[in-house]
PDB file of N, CA and C in Angstrom:
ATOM      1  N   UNK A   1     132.368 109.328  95.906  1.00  0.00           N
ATOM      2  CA  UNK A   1     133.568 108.621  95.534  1.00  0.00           C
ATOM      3  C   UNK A   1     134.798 109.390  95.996  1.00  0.00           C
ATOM      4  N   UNK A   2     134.602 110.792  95.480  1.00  0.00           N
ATOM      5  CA  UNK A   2     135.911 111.535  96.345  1.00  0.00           C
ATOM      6  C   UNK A   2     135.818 111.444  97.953  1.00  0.00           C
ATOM      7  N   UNK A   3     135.209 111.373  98.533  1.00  0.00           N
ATOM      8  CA  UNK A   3     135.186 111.530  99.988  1.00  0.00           C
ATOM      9  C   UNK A   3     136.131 110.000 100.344  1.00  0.00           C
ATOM     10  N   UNK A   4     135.507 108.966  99.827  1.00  0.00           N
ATOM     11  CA  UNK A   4     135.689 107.685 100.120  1.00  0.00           C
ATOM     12  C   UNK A   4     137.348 107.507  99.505  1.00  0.00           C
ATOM     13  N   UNK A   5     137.624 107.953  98.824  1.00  0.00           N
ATOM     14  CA  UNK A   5     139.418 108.027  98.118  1.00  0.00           C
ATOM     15  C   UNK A   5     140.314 109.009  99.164  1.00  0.00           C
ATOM     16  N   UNK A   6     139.543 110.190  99.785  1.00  0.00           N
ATOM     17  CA  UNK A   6     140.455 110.602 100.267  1.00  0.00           C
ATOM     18  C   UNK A   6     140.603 109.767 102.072  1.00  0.00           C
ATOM     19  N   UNK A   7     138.924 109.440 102.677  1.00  0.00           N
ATOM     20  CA  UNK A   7     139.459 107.998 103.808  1.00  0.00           C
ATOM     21  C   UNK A   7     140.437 107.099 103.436  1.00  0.00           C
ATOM     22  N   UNK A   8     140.521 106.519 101.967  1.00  0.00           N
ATOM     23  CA  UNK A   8     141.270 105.598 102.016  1.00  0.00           C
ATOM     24  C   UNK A   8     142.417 105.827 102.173  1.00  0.00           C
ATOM     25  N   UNK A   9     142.834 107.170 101.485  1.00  0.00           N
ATOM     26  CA  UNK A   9     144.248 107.668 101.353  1.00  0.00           C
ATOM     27  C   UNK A   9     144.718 108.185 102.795  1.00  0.00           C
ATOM     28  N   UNK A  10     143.570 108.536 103.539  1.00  0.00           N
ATOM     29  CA  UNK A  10     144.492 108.478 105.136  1.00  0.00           C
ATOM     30  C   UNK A  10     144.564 107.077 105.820  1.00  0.00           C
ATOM     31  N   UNK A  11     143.790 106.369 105.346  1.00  0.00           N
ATOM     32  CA  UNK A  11     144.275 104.965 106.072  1.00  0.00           C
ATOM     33  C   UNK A  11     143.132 104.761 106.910  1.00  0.00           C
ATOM     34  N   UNK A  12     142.099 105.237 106.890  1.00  0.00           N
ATOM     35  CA  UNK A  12     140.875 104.877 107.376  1.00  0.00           C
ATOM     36  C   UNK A  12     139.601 103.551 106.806  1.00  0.00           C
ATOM     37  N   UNK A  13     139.037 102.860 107.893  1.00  0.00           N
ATOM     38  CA  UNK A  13     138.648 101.786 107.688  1.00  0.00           C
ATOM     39  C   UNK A  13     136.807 102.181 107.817  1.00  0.00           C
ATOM     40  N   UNK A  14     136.685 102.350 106.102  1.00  0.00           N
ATOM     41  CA  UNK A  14     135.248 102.992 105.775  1.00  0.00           C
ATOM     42  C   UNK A  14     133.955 102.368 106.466  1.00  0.00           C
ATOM     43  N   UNK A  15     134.246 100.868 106.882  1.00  0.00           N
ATOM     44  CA  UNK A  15     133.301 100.291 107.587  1.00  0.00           C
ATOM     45  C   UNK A  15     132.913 101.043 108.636  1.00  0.00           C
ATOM     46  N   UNK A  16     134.102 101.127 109.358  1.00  0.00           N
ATOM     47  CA  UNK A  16     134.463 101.390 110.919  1.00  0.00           C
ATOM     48  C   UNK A  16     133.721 103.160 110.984  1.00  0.00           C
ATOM     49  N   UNK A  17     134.191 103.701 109.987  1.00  0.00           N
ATOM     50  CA  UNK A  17     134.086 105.199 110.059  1.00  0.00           C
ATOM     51  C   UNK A  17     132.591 105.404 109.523  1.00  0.00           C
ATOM     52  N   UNK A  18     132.398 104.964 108.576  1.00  0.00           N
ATOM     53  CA  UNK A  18     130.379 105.048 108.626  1.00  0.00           C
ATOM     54  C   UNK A  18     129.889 104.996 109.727  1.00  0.00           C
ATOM     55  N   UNK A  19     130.310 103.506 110.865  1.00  0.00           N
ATOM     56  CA  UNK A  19     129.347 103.175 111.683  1.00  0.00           C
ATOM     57  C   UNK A  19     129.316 104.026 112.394  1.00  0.00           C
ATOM     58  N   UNK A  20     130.532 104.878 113.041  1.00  0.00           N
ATOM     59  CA  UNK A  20     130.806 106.208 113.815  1.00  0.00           C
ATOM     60  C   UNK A  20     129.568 107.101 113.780  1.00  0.00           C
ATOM     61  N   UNK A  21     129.925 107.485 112.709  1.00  0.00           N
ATOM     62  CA  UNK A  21     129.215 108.658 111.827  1.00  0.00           C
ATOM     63  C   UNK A  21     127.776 108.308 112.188  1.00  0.00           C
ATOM     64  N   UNK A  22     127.296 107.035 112.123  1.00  0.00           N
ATOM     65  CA  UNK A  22     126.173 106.723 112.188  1.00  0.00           C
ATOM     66  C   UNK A  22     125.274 106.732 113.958  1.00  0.00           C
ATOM     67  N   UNK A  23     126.406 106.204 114.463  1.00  0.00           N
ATOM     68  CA  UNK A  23     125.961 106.130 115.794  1.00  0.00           C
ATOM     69  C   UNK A  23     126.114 107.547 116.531  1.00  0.00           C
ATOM     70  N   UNK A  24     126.859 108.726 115.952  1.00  0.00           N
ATOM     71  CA  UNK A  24     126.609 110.126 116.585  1.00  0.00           C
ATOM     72  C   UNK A  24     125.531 110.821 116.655  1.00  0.00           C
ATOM     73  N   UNK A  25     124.489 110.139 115.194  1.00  0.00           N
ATOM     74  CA  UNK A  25     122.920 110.693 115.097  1.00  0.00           C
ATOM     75  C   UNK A  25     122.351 110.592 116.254  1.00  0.00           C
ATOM     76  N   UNK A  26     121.823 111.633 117.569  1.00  0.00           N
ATOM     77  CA  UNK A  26     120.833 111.181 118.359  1.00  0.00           C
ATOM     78  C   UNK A  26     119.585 110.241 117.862  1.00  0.00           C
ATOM     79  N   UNK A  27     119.361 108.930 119.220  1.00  0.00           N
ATOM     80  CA  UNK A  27     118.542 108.166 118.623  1.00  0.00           C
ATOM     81  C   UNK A  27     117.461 108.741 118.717  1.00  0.00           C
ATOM     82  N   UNK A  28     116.760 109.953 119.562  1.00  0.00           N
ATOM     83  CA  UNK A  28     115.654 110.738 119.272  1.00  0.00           C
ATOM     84  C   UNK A  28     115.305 111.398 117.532  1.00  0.00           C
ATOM     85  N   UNK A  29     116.403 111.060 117.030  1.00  0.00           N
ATOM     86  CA  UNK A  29     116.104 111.141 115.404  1.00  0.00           C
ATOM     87  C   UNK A  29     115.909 110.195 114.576  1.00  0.00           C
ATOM     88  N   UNK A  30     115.989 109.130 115.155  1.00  0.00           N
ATOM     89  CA  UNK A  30     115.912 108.071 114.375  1.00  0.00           C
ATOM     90  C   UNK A  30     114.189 107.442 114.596  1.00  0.00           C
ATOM     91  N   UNK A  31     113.966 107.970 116.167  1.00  0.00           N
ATOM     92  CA  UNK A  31     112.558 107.594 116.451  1.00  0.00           C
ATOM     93  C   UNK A  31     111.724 108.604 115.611  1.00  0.00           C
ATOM     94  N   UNK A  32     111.692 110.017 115.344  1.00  0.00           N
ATOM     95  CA  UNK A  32     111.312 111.036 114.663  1.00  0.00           C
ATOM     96  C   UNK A  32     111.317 110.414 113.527  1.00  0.00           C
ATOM     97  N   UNK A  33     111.988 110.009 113.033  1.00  0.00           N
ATOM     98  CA  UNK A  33     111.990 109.273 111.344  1.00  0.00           C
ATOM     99  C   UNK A  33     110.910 108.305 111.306  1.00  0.00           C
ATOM    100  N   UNK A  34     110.830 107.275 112.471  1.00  0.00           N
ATOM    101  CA  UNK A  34     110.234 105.811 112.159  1.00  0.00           C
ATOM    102  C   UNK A  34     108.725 106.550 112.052  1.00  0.00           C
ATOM    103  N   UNK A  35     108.591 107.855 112.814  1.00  0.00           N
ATOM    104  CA  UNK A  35     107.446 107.653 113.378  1.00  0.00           C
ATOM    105  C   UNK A  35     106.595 108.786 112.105  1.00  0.00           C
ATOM    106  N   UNK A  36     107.628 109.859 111.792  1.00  0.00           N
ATOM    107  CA  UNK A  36     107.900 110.027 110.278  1.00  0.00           C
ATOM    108  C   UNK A  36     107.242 109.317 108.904  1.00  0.00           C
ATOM    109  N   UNK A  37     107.824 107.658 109.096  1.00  0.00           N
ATOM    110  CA  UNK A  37     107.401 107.352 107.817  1.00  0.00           C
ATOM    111  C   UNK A  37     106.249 106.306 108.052  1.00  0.00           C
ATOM    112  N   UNK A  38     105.637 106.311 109.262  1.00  0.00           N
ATOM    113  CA  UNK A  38     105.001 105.369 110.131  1.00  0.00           C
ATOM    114  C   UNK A  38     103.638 106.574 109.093  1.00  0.00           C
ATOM    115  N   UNK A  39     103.688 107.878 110.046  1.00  0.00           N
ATOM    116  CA  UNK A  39     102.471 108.478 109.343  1.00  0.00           C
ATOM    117  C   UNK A  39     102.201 108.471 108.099  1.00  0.00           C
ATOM    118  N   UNK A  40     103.649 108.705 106.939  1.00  0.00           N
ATOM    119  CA  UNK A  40     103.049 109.110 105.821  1.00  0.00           C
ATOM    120  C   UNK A  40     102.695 107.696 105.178  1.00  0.00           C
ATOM    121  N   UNK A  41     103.011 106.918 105.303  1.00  0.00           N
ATOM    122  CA  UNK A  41     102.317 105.504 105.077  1.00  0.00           C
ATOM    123  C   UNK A  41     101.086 105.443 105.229  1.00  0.00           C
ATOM    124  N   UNK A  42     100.556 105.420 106.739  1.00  0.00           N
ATOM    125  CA  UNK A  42      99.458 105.645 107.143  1.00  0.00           C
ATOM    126  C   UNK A  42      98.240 106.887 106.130  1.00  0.00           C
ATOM    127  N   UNK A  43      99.223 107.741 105.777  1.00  0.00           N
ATOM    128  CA  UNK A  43      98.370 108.768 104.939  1.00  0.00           C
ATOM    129  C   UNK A  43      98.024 108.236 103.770  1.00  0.00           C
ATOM    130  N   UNK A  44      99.223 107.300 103.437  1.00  0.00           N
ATOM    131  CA  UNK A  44      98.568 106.581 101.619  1.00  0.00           C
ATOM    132  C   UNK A  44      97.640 105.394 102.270  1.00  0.00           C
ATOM    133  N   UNK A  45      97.754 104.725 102.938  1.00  0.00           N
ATOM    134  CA  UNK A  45      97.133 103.862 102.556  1.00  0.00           C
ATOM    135  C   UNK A  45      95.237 104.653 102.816  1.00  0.00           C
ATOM    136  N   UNK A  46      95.245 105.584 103.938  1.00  0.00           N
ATOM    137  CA  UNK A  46      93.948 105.692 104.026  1.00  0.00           C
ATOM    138  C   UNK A  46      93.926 107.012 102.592  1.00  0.00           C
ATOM    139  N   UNK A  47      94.659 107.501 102.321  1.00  0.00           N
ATOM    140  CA  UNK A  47      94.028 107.798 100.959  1.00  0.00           C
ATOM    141  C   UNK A  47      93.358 107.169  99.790  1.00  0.00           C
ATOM    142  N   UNK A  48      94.244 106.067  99.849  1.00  0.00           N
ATOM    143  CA  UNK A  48      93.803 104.621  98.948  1.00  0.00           C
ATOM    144  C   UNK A  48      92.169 104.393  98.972  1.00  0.00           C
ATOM    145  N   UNK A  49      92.140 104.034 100.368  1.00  0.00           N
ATOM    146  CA  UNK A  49      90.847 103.646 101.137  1.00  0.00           C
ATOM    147  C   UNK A  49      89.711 104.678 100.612  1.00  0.00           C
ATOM    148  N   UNK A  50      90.409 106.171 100.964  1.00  0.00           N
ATOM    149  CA  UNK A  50      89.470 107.217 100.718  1.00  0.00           C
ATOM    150  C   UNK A  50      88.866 107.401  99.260  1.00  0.00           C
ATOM    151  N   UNK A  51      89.809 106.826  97.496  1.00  0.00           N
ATOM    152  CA  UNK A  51      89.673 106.696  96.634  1.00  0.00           C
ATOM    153  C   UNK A  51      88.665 105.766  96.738  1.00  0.00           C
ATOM    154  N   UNK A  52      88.499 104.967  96.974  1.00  0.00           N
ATOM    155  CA  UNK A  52      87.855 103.493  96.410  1.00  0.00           C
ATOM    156  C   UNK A  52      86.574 103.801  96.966  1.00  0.00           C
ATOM    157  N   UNK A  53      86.639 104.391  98.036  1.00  0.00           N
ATOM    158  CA  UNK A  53      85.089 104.914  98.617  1.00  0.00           C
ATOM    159  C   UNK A  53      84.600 105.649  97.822  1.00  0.00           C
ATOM    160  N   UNK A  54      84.954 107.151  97.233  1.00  0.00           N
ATOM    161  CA  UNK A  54      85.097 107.864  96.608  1.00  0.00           C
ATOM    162  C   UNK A  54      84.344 107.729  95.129  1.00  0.00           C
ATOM    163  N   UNK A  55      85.284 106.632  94.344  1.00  0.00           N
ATOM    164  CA  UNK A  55      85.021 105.994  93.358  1.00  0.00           C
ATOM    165  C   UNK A  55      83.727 105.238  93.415  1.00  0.00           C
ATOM    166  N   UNK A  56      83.755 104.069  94.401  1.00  0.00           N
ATOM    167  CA  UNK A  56      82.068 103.717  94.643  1.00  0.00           C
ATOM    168  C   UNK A  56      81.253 104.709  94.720  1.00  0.00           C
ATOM    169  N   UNK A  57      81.385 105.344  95.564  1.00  0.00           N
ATOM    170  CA  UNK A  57      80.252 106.359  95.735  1.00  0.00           C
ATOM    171  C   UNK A  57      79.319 107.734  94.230  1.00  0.00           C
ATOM    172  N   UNK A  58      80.455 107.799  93.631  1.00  0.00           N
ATOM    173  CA  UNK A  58      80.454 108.478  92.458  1.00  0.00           C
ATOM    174  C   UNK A  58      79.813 107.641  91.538  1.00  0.00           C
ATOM    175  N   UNK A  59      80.018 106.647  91.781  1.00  0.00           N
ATOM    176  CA  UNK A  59      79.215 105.631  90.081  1.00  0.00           C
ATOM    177  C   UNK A  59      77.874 104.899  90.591  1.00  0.00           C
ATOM    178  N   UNK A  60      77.684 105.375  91.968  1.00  0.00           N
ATOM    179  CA  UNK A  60      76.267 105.195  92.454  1.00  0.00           C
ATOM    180  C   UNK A  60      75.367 106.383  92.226  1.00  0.00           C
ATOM    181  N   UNK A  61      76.406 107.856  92.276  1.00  0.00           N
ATOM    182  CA  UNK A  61      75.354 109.129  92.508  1.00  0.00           C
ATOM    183  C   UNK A  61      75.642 108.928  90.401  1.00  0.00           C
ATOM    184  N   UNK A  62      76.219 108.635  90.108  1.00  0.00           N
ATOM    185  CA  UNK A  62      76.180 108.638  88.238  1.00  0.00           C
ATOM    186  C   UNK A  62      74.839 107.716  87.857  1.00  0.00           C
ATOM    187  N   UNK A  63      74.795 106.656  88.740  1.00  0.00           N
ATOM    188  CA  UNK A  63      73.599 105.474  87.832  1.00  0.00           C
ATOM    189  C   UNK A  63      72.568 106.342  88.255  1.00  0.00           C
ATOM    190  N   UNK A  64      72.463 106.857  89.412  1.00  0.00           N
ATOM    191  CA  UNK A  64      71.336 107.694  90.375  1.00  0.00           C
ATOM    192  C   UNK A  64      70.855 108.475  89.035  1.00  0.00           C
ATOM    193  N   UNK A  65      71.583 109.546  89.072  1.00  0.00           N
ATOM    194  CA  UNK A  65      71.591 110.796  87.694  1.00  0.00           C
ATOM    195  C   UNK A  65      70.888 110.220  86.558  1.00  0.00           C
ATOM    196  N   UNK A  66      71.475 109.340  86.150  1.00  0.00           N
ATOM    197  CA  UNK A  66      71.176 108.373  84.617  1.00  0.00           C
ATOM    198  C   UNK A  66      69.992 108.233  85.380  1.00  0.00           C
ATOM    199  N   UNK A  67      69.774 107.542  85.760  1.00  0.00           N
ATOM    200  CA  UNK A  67      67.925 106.988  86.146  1.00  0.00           C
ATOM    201  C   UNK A  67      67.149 108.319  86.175  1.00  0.00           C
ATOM    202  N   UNK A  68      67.552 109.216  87.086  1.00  0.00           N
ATOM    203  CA  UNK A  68      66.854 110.706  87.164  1.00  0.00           C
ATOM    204  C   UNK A  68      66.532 110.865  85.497  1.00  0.00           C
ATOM    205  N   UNK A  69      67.541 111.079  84.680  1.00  0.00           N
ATOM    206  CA  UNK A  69      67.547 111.530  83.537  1.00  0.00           C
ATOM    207  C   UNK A  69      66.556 110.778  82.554  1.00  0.00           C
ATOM    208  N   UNK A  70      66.535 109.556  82.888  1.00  0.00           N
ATOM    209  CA  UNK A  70      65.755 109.084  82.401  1.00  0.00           C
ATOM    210  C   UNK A  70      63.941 108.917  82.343  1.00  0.00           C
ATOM    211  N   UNK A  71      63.752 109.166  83.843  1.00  0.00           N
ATOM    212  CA  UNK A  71      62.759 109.334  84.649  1.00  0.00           C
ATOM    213  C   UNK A  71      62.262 110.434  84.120  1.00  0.00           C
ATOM    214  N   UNK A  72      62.721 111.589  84.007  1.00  0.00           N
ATOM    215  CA  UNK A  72      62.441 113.098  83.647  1.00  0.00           C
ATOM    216  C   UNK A  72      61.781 113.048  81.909  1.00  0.00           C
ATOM    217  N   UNK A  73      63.096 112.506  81.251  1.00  0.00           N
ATOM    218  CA  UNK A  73      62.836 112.625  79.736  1.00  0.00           C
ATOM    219  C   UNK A  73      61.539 111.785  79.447  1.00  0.00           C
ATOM    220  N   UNK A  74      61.194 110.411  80.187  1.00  0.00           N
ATOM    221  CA  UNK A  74      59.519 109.562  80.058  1.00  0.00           C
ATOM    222  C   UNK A  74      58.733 110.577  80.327  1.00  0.00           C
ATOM    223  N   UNK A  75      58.880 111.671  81.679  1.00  0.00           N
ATOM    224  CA  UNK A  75      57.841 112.607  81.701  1.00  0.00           C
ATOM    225  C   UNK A  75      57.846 113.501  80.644  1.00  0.00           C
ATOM    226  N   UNK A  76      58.667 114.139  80.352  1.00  0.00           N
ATOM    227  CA  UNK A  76      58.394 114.968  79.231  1.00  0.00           C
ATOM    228  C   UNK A  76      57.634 114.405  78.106  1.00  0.00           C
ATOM    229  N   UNK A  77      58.223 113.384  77.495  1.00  0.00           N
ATOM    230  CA  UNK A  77      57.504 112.356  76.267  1.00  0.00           C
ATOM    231  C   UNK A  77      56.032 112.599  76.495  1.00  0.00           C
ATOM    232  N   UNK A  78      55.510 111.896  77.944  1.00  0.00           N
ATOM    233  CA  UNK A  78      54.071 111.926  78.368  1.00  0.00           C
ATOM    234  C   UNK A  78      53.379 113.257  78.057  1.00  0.00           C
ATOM    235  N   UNK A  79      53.900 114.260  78.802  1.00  0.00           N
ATOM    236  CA  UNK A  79      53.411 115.388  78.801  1.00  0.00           C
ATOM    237  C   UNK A  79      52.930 116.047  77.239  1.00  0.00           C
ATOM    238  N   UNK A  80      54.098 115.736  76.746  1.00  0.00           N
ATOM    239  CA  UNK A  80      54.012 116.525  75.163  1.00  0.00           C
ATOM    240  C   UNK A  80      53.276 115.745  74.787  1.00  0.00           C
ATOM    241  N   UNK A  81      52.872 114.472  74.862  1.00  0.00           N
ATOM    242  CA  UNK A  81      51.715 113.361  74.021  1.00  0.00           C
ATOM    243  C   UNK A  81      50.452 113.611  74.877  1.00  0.00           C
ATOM    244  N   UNK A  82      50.244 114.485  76.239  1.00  0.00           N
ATOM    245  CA  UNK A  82      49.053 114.797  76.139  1.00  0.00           C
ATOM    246  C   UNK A  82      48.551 115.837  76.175  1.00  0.00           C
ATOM    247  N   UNK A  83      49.383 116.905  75.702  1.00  0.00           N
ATOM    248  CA  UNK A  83      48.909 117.679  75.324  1.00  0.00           C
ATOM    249  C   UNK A  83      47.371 118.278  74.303  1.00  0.00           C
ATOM    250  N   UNK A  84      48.319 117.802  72.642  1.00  0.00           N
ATOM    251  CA  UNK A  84      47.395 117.472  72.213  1.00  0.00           C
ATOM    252  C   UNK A  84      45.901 116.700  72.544  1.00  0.00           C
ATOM    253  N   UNK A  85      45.957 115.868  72.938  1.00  0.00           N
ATOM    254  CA  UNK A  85      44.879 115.647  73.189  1.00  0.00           C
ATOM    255  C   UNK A  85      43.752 116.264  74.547  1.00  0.00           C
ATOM    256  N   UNK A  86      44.483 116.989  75.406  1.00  0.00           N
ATOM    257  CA  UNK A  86      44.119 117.771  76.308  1.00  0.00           C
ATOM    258  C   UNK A  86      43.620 118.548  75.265  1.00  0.00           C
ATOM    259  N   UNK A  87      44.496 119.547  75.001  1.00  0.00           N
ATOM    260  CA  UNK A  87      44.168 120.365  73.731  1.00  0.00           C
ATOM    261  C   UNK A  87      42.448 119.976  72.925  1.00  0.00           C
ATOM    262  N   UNK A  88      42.341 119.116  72.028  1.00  0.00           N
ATOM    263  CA  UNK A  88      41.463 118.741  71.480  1.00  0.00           C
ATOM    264  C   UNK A  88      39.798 118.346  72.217  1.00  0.00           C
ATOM    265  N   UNK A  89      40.460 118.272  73.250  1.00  0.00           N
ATOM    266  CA  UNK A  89      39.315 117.405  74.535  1.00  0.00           C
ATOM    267  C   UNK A  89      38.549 118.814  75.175  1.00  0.00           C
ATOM    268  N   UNK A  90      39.822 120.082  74.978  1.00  0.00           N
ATOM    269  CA  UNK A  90      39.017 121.165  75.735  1.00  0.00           C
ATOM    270  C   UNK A  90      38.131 121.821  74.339  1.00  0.00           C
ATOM    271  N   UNK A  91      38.680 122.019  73.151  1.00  0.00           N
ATOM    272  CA  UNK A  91      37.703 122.236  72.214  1.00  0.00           C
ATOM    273  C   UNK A  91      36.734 121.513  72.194  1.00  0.00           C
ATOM    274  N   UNK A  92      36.698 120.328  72.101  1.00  0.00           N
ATOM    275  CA  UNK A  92      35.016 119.853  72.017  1.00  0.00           C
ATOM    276  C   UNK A  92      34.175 120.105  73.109  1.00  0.00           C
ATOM    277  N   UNK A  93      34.763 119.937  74.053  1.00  0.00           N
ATOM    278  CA  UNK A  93      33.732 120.532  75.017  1.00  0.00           C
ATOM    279  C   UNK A  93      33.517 122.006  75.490  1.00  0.00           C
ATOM    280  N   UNK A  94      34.145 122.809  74.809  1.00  0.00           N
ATOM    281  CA  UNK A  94      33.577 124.353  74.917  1.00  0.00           C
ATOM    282  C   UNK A  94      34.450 125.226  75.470  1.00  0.00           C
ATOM    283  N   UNK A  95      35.631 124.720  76.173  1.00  0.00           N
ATOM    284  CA  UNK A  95      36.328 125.428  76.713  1.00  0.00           C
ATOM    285  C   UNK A  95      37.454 126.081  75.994  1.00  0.00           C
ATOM    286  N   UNK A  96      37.285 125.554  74.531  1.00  0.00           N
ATOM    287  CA  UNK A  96      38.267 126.413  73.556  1.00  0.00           C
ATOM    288  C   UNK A  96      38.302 128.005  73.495  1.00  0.00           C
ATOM    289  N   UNK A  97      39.223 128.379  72.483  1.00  0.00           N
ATOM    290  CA  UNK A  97      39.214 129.465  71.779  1.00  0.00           C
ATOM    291  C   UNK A  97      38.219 129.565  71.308  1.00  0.00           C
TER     292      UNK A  97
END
């Protein structure tokens, strides 16, 4: 606001004097910019991309796990239920204690 009060107070026409200002930027900076926000765009969206893969992929190796886990704990159950009777099967036939 101060900058713009003291143009006015010399009698300068703020339109006119922006566009100046604007057109002194080499346009090799303006291409640096496009190309600038060209990439980091490019970086979100394939980050995006990279999430969602990410995310699928994780709740496939999770159901995977869960099934493993599950798979494992039926064997154990089995095992400990035949024990005993392993157990009992080798006493009668002689191979006990």
């Amino acid at each position: 606001m101060g900058a713009n009060g003291y143009l006015v107070y010399r009698g300068e026409n703020l339109q006119q004097y922006t566009l100046l200002l604007i057109e002194r930027i080499p346009s090799g900076f303006w291409v640096t910019l496009g190309i600038g926000i060209a990439q980091s765009i490019g970086t979100l969206i394939l980050a995006a991309i990279a999430l969602k893969f990410l995310k699928f992929w994780l709740k496939v190796a999770s159901t995977r796990a869960k099934n493993l886990e599950k798979i494992l704990l039926t064997m154990k159950v089995l095992m400990l239920s035949l024990t005993p009777s392993m157990t009992e099967s080798a006493v009668e036939s002689g191979f006990g204690l």
